[in-house]
PDB file of N, CA and C in Angstrom:
ATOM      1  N   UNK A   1      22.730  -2.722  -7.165  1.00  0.00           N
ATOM      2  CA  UNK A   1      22.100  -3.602  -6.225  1.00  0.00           C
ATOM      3  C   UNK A   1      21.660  -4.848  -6.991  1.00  0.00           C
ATOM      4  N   UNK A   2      22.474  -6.301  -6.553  1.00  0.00           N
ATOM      5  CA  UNK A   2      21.637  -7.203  -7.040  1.00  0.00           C
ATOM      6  C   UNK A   2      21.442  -8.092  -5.823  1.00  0.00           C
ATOM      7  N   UNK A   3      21.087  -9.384  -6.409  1.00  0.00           N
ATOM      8  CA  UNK A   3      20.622 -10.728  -5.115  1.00  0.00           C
ATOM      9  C   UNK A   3      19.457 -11.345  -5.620  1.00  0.00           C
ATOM     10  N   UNK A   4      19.676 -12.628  -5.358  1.00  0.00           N
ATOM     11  CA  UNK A   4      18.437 -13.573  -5.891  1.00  0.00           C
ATOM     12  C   UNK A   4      16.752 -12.925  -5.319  1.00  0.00           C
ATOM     13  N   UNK A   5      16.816 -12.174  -4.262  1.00  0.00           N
ATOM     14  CA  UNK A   5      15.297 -11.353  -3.946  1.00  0.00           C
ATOM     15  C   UNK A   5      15.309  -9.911  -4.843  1.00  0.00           C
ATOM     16  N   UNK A   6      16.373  -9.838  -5.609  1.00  0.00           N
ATOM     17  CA  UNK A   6      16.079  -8.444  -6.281  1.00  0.00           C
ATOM     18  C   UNK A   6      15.990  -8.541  -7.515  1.00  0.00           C
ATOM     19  N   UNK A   7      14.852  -7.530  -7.950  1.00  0.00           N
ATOM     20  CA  UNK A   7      14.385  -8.080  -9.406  1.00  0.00           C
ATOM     21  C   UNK A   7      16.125  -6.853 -10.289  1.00  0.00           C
ATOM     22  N   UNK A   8      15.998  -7.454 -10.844  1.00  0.00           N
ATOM     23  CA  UNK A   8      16.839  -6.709 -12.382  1.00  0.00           C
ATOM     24  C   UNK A   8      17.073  -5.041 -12.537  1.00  0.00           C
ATOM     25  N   UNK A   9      18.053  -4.084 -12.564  1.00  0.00           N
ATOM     26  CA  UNK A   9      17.907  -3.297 -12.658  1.00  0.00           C
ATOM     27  C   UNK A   9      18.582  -2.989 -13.905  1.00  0.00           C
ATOM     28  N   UNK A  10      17.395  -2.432 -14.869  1.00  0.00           N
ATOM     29  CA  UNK A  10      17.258  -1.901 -16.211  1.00  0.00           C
ATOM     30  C   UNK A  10      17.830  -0.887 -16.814  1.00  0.00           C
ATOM     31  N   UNK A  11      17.555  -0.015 -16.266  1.00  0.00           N
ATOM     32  CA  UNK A  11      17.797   1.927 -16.364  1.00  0.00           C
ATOM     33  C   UNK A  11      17.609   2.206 -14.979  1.00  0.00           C
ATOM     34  N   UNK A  12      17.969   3.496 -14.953  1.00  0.00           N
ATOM     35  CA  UNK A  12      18.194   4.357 -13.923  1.00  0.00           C
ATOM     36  C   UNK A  12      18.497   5.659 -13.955  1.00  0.00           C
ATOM     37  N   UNK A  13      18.003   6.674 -13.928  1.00  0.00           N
ATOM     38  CA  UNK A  13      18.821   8.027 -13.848  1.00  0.00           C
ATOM     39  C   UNK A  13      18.424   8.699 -12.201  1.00  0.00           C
ATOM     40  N   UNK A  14      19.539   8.545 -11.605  1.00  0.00           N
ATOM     41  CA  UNK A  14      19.309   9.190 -10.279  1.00  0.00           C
ATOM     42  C   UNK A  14      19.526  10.660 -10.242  1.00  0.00           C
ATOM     43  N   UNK A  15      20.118  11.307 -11.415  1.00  0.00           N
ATOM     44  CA  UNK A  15      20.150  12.600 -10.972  1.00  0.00           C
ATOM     45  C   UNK A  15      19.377  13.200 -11.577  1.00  0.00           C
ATOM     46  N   UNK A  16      18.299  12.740 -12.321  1.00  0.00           N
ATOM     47  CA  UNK A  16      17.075  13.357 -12.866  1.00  0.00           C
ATOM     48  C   UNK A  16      16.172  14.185 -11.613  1.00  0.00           C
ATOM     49  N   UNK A  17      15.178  15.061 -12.268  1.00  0.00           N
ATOM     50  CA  UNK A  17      14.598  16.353 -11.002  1.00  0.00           C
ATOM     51  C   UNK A  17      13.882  15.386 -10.088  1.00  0.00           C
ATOM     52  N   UNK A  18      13.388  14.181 -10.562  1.00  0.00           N
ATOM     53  CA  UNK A  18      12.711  13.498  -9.940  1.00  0.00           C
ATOM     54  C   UNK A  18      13.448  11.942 -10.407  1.00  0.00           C
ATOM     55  N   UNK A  19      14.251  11.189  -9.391  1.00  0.00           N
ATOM     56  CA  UNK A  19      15.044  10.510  -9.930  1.00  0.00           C
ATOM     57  C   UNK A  19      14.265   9.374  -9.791  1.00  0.00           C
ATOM     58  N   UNK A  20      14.587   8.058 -10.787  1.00  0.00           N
ATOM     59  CA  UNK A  20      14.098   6.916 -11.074  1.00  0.00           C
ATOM     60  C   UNK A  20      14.704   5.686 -11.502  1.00  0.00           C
ATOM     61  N   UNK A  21      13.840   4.747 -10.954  1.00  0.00           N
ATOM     62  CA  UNK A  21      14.847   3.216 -11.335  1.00  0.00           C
ATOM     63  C   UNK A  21      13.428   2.373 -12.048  1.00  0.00           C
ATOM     64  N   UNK A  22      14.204   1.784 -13.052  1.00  0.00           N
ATOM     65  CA  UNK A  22      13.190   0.803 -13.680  1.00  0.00           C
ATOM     66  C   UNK A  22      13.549  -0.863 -13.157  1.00  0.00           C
ATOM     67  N   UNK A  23      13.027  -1.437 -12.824  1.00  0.00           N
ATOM     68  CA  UNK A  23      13.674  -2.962 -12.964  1.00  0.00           C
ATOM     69  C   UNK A  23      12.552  -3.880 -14.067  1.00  0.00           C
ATOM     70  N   UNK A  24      13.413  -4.673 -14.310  1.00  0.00           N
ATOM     71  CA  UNK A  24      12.608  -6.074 -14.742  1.00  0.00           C
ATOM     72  C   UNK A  24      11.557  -6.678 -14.457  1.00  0.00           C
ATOM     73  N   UNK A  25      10.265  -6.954 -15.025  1.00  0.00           N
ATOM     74  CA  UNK A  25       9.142  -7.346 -14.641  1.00  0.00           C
ATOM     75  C   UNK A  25       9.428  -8.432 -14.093  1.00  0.00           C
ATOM     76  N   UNK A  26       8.638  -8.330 -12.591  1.00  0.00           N
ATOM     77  CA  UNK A  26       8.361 -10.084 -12.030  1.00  0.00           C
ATOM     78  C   UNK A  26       6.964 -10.433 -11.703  1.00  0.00           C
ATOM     79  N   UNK A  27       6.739 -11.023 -12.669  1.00  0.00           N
ATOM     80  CA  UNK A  27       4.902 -11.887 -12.254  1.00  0.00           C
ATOM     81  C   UNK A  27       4.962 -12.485 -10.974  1.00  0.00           C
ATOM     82  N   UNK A  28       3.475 -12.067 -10.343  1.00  0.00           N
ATOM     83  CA  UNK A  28       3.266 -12.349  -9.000  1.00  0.00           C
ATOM     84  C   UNK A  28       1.924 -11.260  -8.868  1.00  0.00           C
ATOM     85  N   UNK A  29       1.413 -11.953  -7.931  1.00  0.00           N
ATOM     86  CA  UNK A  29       0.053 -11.198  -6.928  1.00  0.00           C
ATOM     87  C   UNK A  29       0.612  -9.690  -6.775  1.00  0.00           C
ATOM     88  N   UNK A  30      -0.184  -9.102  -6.453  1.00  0.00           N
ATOM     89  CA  UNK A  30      -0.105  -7.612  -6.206  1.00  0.00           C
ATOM     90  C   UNK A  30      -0.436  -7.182  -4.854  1.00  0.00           C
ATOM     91  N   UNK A  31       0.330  -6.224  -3.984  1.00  0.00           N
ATOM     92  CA  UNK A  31      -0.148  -6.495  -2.592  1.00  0.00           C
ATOM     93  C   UNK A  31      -1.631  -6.598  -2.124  1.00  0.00           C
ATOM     94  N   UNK A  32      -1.954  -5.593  -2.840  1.00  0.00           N
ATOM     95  CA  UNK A  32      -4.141  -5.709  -2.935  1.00  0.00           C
ATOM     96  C   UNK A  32      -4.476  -6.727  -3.027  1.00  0.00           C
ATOM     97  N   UNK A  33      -3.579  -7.603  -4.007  1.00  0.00           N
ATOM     98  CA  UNK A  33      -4.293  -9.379  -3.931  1.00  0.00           C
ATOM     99  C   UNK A  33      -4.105  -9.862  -2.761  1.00  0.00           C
ATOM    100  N   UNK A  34      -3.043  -9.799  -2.346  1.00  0.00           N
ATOM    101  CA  UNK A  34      -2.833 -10.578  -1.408  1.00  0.00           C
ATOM    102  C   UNK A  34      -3.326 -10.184  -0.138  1.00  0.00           C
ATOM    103  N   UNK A  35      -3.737  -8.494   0.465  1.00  0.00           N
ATOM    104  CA  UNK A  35      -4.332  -8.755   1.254  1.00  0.00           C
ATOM    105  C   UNK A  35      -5.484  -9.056   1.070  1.00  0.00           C
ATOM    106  N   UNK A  36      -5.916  -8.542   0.557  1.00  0.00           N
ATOM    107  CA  UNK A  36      -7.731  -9.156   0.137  1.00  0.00           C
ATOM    108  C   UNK A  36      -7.577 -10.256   0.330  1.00  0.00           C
ATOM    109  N   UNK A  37      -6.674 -11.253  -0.242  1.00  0.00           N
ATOM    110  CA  UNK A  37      -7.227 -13.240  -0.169  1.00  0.00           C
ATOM    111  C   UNK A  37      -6.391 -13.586   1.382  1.00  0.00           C
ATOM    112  N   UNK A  38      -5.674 -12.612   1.972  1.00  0.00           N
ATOM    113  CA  UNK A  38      -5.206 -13.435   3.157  1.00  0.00           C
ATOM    114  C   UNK A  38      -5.400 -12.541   4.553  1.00  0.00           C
ATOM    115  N   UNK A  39      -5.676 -11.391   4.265  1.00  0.00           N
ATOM    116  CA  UNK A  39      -5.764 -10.598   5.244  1.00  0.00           C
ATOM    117  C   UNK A  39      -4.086  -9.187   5.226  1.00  0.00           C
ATOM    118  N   UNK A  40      -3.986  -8.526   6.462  1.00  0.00           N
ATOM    119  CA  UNK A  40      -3.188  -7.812   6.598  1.00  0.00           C
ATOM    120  C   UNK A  40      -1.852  -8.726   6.849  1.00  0.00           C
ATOM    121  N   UNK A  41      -0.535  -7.914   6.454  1.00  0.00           N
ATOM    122  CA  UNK A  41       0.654  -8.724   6.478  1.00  0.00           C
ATOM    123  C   UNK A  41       1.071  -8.465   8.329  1.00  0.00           C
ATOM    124  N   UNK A  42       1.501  -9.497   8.610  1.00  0.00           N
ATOM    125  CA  UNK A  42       2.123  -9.271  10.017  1.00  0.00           C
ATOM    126  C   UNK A  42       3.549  -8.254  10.106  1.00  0.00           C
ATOM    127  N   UNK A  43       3.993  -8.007  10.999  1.00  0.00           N
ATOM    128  CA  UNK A  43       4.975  -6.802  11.374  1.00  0.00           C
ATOM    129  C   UNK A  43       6.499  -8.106  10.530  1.00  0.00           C
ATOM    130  N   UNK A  44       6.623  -8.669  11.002  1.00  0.00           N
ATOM    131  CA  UNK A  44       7.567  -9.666  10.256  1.00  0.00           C
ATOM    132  C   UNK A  44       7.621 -10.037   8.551  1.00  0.00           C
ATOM    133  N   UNK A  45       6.372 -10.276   8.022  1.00  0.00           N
ATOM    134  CA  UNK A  45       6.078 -10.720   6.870  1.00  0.00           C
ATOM    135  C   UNK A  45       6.848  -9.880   5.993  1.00  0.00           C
ATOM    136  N   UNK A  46       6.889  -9.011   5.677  1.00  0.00           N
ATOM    137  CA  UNK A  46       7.403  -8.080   4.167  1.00  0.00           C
ATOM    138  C   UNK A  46       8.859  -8.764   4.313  1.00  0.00           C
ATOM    139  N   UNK A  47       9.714  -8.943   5.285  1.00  0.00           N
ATOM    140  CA  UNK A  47      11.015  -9.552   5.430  1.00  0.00           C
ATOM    141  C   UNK A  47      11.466 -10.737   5.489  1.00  0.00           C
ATOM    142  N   UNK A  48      10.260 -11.713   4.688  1.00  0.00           N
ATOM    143  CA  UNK A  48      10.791 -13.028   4.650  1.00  0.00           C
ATOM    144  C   UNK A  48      10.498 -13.358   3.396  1.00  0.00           C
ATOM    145  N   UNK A  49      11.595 -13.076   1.975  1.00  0.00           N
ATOM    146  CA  UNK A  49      10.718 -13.187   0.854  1.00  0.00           C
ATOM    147  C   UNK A  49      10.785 -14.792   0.725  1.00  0.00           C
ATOM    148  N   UNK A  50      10.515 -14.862  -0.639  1.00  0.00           N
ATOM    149  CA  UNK A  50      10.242 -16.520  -1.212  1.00  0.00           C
ATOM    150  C   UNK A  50      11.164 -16.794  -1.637  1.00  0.00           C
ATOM    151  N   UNK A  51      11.764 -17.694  -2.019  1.00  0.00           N
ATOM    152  CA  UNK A  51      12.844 -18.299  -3.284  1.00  0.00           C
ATOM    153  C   UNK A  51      12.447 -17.881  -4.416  1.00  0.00           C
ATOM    154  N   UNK A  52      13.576 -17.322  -5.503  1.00  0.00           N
ATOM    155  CA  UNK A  52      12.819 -17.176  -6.468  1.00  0.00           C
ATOM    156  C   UNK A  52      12.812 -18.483  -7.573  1.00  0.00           C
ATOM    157  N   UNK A  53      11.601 -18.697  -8.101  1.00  0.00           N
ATOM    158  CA  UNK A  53      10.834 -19.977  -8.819  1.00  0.00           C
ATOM    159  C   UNK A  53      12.563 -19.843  -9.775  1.00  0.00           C
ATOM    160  N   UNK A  54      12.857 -21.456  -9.952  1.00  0.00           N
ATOM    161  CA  UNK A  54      13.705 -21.687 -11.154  1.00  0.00           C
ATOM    162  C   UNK A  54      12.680 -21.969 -12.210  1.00  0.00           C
ATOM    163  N   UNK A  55      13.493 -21.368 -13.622  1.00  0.00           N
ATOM    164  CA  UNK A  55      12.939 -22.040 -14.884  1.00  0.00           C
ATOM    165  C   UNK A  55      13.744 -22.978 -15.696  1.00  0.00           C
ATOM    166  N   UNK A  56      13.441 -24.058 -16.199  1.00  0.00           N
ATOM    167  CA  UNK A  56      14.093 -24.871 -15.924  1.00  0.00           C
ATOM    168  C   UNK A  56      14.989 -24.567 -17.612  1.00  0.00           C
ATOM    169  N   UNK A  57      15.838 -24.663 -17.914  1.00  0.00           N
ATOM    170  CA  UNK A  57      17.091 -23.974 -18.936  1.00  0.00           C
ATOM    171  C   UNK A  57      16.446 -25.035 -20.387  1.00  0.00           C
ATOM    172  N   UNK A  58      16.582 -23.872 -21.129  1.00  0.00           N
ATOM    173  CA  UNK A  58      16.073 -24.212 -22.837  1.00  0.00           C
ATOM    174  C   UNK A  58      17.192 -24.111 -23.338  1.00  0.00           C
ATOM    175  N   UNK A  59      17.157 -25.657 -24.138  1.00  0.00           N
ATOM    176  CA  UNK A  59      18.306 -26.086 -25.315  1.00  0.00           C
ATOM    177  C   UNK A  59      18.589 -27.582 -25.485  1.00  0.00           C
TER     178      UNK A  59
END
């Protein structure tokens, strides 16, 4: 699974007893932040993500 809304996928073992995916850290608020500073998300909201921020290329 990739796409500019999906963070990085690292490792993975799905057939472990309890299977797991790691991805790539992405800095950002935490949902607790965000409801706390804005309130509850509307029935729509979780499905409209953001762009993800460009950084602008080193060299």
């Amino acid at each position: 699974m990739s796409g500019a809304f999906t963070a990085p996928v690292v490792d993975a073992d799905p057939e472990a007893t309890r299977p797991w995916t790691a991805t790539q850290y992405v800095p950002g608020r935490s949902l607790a932040q965000r409801i706390r500073d804005r309130g509850p998300l509307r029935d729509a909201e979780p499905r409209q993500p953001r762009p993800p921020e460009r950084k602008p290329a080193s060299g």
